[in-house]
PDB file of N, CA and C in Angstrom:
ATOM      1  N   UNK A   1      81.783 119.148 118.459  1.00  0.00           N
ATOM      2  CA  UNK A   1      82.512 117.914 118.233  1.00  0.00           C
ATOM      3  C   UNK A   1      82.012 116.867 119.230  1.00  0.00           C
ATOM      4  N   UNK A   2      81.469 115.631 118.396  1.00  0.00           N
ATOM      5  CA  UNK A   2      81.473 114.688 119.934  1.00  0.00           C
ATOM      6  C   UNK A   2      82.286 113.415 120.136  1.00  0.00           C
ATOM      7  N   UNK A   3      82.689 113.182 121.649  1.00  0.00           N
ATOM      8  CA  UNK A   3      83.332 112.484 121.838  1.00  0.00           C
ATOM      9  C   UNK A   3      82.735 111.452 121.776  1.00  0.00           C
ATOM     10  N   UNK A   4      83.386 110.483 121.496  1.00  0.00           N
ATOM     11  CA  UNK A   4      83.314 108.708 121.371  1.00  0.00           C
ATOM     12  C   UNK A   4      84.437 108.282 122.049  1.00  0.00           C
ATOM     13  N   UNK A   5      83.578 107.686 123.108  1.00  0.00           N
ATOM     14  CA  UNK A   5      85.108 106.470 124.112  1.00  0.00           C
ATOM     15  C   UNK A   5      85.602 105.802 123.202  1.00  0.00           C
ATOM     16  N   UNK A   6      86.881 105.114 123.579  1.00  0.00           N
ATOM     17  CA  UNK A   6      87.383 104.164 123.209  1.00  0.00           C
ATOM     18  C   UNK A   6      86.908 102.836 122.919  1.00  0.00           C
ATOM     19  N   UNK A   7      86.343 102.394 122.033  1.00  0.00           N
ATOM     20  CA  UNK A   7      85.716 101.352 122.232  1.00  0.00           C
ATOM     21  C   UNK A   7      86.027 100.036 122.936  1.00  0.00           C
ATOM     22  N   UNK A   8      87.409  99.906 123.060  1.00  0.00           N
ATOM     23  CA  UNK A   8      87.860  98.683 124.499  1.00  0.00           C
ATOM     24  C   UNK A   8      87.526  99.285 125.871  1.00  0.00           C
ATOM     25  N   UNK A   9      87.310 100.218 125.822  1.00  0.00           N
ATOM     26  CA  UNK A   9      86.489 100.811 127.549  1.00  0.00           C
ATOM     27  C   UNK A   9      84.946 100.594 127.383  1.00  0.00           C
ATOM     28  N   UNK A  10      84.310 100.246 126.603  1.00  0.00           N
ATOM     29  CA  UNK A  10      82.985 100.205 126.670  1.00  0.00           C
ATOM     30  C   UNK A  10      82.498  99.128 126.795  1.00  0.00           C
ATOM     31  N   UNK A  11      81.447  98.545 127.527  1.00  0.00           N
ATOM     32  CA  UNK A  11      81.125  97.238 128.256  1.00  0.00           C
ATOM     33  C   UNK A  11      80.293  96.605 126.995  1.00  0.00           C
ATOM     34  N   UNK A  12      79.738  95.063 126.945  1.00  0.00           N
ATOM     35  CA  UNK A  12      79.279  94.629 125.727  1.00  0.00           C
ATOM     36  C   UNK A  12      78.098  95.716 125.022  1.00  0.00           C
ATOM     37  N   UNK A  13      77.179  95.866 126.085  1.00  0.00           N
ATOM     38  CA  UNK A  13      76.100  96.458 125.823  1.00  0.00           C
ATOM     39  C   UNK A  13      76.257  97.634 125.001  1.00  0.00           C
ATOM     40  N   UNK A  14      77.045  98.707 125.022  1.00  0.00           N
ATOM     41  CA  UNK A  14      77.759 100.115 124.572  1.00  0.00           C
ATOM     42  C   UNK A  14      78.191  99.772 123.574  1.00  0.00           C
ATOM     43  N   UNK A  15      78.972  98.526 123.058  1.00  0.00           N
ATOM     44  CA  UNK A  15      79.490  98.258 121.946  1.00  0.00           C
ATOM     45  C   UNK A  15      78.295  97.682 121.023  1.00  0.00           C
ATOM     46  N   UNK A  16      77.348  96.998 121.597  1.00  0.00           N
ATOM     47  CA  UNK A  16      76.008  96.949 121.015  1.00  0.00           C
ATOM     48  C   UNK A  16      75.602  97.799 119.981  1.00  0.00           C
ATOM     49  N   UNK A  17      75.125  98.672 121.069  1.00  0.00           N
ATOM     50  CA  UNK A  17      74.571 100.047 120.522  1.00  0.00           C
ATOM     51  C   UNK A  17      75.192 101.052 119.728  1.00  0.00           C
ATOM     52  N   UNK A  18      76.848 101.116 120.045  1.00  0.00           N
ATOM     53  CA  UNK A  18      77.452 101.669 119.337  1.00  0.00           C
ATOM     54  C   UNK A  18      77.660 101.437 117.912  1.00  0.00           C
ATOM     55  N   UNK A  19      78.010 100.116 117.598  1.00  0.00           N
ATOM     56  CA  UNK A  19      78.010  99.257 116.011  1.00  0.00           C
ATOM     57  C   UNK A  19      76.464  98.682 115.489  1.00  0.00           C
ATOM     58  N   UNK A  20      75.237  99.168 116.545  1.00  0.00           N
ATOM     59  CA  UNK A  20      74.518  98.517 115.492  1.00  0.00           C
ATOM     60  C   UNK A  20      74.220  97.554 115.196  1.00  0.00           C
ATOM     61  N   UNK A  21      74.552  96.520 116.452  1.00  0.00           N
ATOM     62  CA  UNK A  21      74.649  94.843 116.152  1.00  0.00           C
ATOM     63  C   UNK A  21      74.177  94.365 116.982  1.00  0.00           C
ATOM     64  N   UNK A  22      74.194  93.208 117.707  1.00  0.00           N
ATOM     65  CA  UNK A  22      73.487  92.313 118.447  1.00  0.00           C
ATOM     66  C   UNK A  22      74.319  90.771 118.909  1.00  0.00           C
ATOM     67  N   UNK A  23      73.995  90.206 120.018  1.00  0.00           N
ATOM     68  CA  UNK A  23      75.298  89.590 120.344  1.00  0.00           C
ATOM     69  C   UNK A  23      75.211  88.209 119.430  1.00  0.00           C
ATOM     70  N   UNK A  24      73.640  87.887 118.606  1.00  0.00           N
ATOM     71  CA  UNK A  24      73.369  86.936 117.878  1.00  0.00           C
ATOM     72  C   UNK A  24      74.205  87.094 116.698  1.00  0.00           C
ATOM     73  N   UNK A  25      74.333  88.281 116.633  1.00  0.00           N
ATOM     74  CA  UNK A  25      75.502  88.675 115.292  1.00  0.00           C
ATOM     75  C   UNK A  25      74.488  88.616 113.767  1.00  0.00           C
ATOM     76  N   UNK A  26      74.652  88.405 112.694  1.00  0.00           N
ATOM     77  CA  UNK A  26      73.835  89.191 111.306  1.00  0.00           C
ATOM     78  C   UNK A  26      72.856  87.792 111.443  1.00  0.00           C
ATOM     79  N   UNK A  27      71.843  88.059 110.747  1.00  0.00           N
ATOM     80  CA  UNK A  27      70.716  87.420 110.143  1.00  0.00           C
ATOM     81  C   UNK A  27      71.678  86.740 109.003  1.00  0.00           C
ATOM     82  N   UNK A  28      70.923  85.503 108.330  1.00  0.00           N
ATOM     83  CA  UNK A  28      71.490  84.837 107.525  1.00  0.00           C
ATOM     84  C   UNK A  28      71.417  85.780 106.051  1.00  0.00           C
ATOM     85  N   UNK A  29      70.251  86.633 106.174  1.00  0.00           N
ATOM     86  CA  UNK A  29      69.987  87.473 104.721  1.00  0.00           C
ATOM     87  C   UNK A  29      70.893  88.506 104.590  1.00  0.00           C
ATOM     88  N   UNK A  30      71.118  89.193 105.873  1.00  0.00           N
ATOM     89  CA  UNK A  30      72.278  90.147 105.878  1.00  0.00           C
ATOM     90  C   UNK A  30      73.566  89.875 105.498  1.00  0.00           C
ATOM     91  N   UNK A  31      73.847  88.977 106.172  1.00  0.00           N
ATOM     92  CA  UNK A  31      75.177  88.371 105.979  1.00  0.00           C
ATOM     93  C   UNK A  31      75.431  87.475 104.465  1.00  0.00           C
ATOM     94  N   UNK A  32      74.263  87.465 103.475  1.00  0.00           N
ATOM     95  CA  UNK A  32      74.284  87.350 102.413  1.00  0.00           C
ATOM     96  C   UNK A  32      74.715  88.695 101.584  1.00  0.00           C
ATOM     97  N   UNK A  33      73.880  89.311 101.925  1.00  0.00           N
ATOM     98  CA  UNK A  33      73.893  90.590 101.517  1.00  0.00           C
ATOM     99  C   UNK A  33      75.536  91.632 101.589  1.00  0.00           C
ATOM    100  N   UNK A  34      76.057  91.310 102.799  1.00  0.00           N
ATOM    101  CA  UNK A  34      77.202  91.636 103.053  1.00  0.00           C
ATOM    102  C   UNK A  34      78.632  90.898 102.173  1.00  0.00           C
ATOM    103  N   UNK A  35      78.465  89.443 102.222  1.00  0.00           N
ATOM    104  CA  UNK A  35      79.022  88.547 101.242  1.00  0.00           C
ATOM    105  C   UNK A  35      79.258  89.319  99.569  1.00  0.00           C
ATOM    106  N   UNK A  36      77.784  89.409  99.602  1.00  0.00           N
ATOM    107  CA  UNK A  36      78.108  89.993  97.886  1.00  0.00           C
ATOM    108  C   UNK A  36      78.519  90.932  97.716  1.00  0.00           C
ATOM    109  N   UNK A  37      78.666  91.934  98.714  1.00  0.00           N
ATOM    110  CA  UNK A  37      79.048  93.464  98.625  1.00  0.00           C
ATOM    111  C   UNK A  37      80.043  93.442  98.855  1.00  0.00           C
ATOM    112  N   UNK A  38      80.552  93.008 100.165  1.00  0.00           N
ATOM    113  CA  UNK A  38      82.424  93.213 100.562  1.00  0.00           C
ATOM    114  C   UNK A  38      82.930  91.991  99.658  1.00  0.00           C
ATOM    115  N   UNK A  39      82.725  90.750  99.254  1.00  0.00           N
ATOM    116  CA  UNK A  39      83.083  89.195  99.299  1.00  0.00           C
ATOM    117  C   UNK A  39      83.562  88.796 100.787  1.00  0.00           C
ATOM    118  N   UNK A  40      84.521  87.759 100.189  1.00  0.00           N
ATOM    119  CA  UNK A  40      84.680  87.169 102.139  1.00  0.00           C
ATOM    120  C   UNK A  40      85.267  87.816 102.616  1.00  0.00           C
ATOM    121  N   UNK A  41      85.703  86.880 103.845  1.00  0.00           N
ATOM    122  CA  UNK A  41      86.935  88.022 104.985  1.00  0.00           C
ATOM    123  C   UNK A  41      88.085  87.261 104.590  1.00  0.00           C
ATOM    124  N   UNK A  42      88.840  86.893 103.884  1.00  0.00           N
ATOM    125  CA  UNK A  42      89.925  87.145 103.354  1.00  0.00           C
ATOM    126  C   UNK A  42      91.065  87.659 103.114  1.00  0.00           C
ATOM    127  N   UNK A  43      92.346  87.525 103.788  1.00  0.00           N
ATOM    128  CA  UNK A  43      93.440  87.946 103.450  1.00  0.00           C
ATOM    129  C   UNK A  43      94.032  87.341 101.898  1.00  0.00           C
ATOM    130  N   UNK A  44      94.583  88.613 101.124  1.00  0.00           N
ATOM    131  CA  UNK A  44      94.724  87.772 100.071  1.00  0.00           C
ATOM    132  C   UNK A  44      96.399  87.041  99.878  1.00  0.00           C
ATOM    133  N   UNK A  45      97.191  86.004  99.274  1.00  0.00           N
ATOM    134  CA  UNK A  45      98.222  85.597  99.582  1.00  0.00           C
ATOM    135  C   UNK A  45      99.702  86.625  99.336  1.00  0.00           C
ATOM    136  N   UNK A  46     100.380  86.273 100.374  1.00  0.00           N
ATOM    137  CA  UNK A  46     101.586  86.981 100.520  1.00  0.00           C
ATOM    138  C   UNK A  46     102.294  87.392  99.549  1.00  0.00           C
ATOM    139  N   UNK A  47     102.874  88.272  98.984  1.00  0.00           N
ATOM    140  CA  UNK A  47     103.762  88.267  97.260  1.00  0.00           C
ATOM    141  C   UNK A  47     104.952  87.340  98.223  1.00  0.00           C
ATOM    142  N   UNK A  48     105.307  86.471  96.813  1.00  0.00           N
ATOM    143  CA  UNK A  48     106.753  85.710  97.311  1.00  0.00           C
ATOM    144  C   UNK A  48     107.646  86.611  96.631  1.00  0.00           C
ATOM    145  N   UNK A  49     108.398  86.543  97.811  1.00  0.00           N
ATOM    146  CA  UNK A  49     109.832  86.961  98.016  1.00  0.00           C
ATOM    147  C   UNK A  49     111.058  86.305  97.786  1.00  0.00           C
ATOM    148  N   UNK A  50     112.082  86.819  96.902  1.00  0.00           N
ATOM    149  CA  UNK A  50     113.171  86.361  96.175  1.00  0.00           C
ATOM    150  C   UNK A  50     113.908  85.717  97.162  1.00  0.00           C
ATOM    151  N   UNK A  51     114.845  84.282  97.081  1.00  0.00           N
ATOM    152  CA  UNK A  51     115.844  83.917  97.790  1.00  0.00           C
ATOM    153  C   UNK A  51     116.460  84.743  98.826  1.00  0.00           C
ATOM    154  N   UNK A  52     117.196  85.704  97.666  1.00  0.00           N
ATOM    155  CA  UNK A  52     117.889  86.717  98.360  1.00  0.00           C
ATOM    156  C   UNK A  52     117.417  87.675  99.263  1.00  0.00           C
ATOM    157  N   UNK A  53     116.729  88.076  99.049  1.00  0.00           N
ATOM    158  CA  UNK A  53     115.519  88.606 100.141  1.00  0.00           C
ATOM    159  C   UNK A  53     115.570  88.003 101.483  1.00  0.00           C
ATOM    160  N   UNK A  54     114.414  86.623 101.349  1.00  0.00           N
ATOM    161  CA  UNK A  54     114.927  86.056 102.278  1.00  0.00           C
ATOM    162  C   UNK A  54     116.077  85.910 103.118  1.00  0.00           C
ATOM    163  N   UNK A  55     117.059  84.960 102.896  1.00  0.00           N
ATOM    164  CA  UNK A  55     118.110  85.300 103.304  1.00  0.00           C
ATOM    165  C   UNK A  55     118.790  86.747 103.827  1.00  0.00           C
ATOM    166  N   UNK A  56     118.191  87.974 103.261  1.00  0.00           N
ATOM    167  CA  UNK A  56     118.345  88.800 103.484  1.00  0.00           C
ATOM    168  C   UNK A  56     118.117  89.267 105.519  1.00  0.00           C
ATOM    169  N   UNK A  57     116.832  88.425 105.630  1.00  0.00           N
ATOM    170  CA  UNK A  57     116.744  88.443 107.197  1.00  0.00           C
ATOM    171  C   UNK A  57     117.427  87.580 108.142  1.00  0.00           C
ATOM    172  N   UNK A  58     117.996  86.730 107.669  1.00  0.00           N
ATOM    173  CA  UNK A  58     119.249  85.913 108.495  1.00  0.00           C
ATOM    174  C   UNK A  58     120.274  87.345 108.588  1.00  0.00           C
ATOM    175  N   UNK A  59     120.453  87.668 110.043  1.00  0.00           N
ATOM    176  CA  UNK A  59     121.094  88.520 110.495  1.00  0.00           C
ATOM    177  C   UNK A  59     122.747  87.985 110.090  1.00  0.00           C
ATOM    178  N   UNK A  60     122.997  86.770 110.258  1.00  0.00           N
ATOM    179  CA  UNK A  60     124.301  86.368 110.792  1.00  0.00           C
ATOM    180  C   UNK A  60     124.757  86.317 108.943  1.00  0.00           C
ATOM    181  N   UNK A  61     123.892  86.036 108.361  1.00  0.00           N
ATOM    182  CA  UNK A  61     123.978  85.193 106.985  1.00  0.00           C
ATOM    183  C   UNK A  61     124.586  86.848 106.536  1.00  0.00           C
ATOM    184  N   UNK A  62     124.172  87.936 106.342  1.00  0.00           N
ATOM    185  CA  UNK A  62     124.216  89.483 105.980  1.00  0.00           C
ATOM    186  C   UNK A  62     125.670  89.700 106.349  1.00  0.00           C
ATOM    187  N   UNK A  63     126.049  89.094 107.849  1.00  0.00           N
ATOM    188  CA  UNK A  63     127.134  89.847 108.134  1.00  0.00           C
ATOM    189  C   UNK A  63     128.538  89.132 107.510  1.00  0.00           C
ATOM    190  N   UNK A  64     128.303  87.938 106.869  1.00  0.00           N
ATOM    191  CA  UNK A  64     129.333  87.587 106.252  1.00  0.00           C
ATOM    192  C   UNK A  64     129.061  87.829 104.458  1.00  0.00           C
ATOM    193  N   UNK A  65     127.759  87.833 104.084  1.00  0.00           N
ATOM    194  CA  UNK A  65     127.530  88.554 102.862  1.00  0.00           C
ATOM    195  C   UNK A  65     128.063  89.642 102.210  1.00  0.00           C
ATOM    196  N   UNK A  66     128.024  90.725 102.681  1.00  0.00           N
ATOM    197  CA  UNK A  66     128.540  91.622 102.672  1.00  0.00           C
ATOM    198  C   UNK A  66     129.917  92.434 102.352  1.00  0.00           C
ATOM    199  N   UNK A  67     130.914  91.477 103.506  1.00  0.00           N
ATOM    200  CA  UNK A  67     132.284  92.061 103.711  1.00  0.00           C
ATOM    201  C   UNK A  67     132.725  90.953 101.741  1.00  0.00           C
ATOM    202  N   UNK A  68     132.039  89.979 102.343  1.00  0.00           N
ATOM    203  CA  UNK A  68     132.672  89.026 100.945  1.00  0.00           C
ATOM    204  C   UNK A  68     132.087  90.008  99.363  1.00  0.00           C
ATOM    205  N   UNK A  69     130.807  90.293  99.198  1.00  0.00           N
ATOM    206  CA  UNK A  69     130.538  91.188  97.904  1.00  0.00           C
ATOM    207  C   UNK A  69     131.435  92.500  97.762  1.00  0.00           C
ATOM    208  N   UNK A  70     131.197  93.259  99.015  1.00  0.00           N
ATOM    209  CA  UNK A  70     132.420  94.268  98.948  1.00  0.00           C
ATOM    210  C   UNK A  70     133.997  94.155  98.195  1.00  0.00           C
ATOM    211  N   UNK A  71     134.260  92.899  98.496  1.00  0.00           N
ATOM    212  CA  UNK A  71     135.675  92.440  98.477  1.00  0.00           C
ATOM    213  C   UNK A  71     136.016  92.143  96.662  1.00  0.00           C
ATOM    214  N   UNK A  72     134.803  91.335  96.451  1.00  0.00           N
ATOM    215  CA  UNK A  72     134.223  90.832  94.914  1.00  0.00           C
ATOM    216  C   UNK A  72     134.211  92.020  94.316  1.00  0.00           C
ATOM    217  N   UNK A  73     133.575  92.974  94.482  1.00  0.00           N
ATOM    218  CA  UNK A  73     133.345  94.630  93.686  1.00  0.00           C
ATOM    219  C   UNK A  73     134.638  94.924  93.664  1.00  0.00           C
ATOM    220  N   UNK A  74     135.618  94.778  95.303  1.00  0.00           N
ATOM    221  CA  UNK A  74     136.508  95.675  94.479  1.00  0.00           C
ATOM    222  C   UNK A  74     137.908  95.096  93.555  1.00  0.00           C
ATOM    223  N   UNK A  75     137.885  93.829  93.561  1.00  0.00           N
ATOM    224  CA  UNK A  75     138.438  92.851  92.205  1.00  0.00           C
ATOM    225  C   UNK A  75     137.641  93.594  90.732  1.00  0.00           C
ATOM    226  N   UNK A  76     136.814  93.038  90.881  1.00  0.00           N
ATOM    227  CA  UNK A  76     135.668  93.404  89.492  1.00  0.00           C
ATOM    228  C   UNK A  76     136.057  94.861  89.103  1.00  0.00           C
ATOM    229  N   UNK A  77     135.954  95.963  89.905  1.00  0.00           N
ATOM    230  CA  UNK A  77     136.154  97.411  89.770  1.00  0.00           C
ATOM    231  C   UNK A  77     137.610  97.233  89.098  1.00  0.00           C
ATOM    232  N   UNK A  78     138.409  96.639  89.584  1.00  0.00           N
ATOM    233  CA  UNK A  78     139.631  96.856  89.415  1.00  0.00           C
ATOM    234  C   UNK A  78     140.089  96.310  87.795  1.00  0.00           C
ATOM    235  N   UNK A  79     139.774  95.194  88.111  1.00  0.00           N
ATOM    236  CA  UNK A  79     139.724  94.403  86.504  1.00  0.00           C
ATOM    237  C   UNK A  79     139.190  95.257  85.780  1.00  0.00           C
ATOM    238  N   UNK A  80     137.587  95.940  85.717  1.00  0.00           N
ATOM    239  CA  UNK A  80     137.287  96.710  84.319  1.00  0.00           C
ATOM    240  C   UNK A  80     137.896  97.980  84.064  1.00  0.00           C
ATOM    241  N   UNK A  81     138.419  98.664  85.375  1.00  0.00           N
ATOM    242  CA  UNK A  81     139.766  99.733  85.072  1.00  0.00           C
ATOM    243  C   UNK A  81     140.621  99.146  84.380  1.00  0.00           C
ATOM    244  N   UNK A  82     141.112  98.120  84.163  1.00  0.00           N
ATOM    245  CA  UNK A  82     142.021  97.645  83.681  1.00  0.00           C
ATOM    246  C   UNK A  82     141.747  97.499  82.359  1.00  0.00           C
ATOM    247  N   UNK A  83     140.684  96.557  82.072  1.00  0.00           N
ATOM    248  CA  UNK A  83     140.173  96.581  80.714  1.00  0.00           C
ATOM    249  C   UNK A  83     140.449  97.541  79.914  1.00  0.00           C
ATOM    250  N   UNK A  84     139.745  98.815  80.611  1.00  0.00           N
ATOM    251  CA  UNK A  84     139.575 100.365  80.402  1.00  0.00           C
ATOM    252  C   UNK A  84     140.259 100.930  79.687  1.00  0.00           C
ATOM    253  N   UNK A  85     141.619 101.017  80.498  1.00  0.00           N
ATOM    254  CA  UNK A  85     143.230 101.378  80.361  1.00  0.00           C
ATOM    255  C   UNK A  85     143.560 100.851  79.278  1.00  0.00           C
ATOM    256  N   UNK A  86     143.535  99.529  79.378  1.00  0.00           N
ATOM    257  CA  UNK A  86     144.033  98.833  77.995  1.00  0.00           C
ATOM    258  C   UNK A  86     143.765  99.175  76.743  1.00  0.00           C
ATOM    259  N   UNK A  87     142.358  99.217  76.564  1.00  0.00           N
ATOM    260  CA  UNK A  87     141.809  99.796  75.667  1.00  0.00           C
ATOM    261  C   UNK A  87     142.050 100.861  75.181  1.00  0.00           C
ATOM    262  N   UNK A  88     142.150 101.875  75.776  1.00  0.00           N
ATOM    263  CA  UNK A  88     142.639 103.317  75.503  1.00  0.00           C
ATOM    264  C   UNK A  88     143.808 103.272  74.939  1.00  0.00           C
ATOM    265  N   UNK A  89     145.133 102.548  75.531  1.00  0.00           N
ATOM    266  CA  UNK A  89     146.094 102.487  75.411  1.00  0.00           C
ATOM    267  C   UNK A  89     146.698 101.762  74.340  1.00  0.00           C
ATOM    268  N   UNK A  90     146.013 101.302  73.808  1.00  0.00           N
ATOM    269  CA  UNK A  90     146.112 100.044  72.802  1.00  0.00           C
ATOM    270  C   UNK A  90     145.151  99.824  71.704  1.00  0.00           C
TER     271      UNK A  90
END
C-alpha cells in the first residue's frame, strides 16, 4: 500500500509533481481539450424552493406555525367526525 501525504502538507513543488501540472497551469490546447470533455466549471442553478419551505427556516416564523396548524387540525378533525356521525346516523 502506498502512502500519499496530505496534500495541504505538501509544499508547491510536491503538489507539482504530484498532479502533473505546472505553476503556468494548462496550455491553451489542453485546456481546449479539457473544455470539450468535462464542459465548463460550472455550478449548475439551485432547484427553487417552495414559499413554505422557505419560511420553513425562519426559526421564530415555525414556532408560531405550528402550535396554530395543530390547533386548525384539531377543529377540522373534529368537524369531519362530525360529518361522519351524521351521516351514519341519518
Amino acid at each position: 500500500m502506498t502512502f500519499h501525504p496530505p496534500i495541504w502538507s505538501l509544499n508547491a513543488e510536491e503538489v507539482y509533481l504530484n498532479q502533473a501540472t505546472a505553476a503556468e497551469g494548462l496550455a491553451d490546447s489542453e485546456a481546449e481539450v479539457k473544455l470539450k470533455q468535462y464542459g465548463a466549471n460550472e455550478l449548475p442553478e439551485p432547484p427553487q424552493r417552495s414559499l413554505l419551505l422557505q419560511q420553513g427556516n425562519n426559526n421564530a416564523y415555525c414556532q408560531e406555525l405550528i402550535p396554530l396548524i395543530k390547533e386548525n387540525f384539531g377543529y377540522l378533525k373534529l368537524f369531519c367526525s362530525s360529518v361522519i356521525s351524521f351521516n351514519i346516523y341519518y
